[in-house]
Protein backbone atom coordinates (compact mmCIF):
# COMPACT_ATOMS: atom_id res chain seq x y z
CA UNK A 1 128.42 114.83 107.65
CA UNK A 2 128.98 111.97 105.34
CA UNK A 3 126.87 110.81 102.46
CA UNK A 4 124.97 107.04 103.10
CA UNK A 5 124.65 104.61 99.83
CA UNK A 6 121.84 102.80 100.24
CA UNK A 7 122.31 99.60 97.47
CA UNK A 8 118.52 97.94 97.11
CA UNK A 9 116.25 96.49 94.52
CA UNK A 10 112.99 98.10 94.22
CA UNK A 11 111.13 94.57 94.05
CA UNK A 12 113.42 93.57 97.53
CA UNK A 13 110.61 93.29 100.43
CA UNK A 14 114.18 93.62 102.84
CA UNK A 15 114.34 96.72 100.79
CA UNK A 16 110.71 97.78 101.11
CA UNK A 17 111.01 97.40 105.42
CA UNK A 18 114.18 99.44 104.83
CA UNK A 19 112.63 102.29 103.38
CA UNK A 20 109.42 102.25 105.83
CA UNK A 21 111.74 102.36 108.86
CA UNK A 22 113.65 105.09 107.28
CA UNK A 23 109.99 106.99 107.20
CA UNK A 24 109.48 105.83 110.75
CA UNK A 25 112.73 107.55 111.84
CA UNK A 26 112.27 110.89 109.86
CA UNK A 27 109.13 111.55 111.09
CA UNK A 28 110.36 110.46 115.02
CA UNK A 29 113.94 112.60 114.03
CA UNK A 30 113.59 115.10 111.02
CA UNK A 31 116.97 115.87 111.70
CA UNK A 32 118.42 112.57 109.74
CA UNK A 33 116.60 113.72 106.53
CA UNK A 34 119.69 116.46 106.95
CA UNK A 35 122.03 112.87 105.83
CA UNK A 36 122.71 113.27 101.92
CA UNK A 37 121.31 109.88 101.06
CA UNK A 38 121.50 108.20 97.51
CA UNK A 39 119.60 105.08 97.05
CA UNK A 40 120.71 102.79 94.14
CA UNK A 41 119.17 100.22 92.76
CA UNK A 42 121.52 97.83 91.66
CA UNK A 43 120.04 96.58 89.15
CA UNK A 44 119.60 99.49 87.37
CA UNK A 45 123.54 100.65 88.16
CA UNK A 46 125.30 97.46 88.54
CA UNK A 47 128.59 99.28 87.68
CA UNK A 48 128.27 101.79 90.96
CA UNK A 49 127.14 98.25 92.65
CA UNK A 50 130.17 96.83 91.44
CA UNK A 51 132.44 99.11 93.32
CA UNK A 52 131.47 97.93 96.75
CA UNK A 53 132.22 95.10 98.58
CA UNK A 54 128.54 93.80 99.78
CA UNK A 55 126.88 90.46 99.26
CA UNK A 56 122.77 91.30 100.05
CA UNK A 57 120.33 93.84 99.92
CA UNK A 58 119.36 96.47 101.39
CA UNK A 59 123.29 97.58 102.20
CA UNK A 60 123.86 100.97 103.76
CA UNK A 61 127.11 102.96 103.26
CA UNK A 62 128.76 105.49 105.58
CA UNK A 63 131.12 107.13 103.56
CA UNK A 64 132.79 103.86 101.88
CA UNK A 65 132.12 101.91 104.93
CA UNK A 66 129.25 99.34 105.23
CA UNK A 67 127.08 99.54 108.37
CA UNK A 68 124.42 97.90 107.78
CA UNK A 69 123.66 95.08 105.58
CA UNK A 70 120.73 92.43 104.72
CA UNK A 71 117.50 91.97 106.66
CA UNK A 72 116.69 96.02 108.03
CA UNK A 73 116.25 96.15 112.19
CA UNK A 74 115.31 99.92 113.17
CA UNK A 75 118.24 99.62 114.97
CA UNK A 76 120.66 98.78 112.12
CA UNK A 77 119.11 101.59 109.80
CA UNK A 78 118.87 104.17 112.69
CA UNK A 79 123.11 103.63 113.91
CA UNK A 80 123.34 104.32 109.75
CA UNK A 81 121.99 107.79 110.23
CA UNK A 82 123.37 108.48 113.66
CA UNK A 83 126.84 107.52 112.14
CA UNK A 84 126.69 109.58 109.12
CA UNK A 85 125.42 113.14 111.16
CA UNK A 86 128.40 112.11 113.71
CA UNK A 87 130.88 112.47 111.30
């Protein structure tokens, strides 16, 4: 199991559907709550921010590799967990 960065901004309404569809999905699949997320705000930790290679909020992080990134689709959030319980 890898870990998932999710980079957001806590004012971000991208960021705001990101977390609701993450709800949406642990509630439909507990099982992904099992994915060692970290949410950082990158305002607040621009140096971690710094480190990555991603150019809008919310980004998601599979173990150093960007899956999803920018306006959230239930899809796009939901291959994040799938990829990080895969592995």
């Amino acid at each position: 199991m890898k870990e998932i960065k999710m980079f957001m901004f806590e004012s971000c309404p991208h960021c705001k559907k990101a977390r609701e569809i993450m709800a949406e999905l642990f509630a439909k699949h507990p099982e992904y709550k099992a994915a060692p997320l970290e949410m950082i705000d990158e305002k607040l930790h621009p140096d971690i921010a710094d480190k990555y290679d991603y150019y809008y909020v919310p980004t998601f992080f599979v173990g150093g590799e960007k899956i999803c990134e920018g306006v959230p689709t239930a899809e796009g959030v939901e291959s994040v967990f799938k990829k990080a319980l895969k592995e």
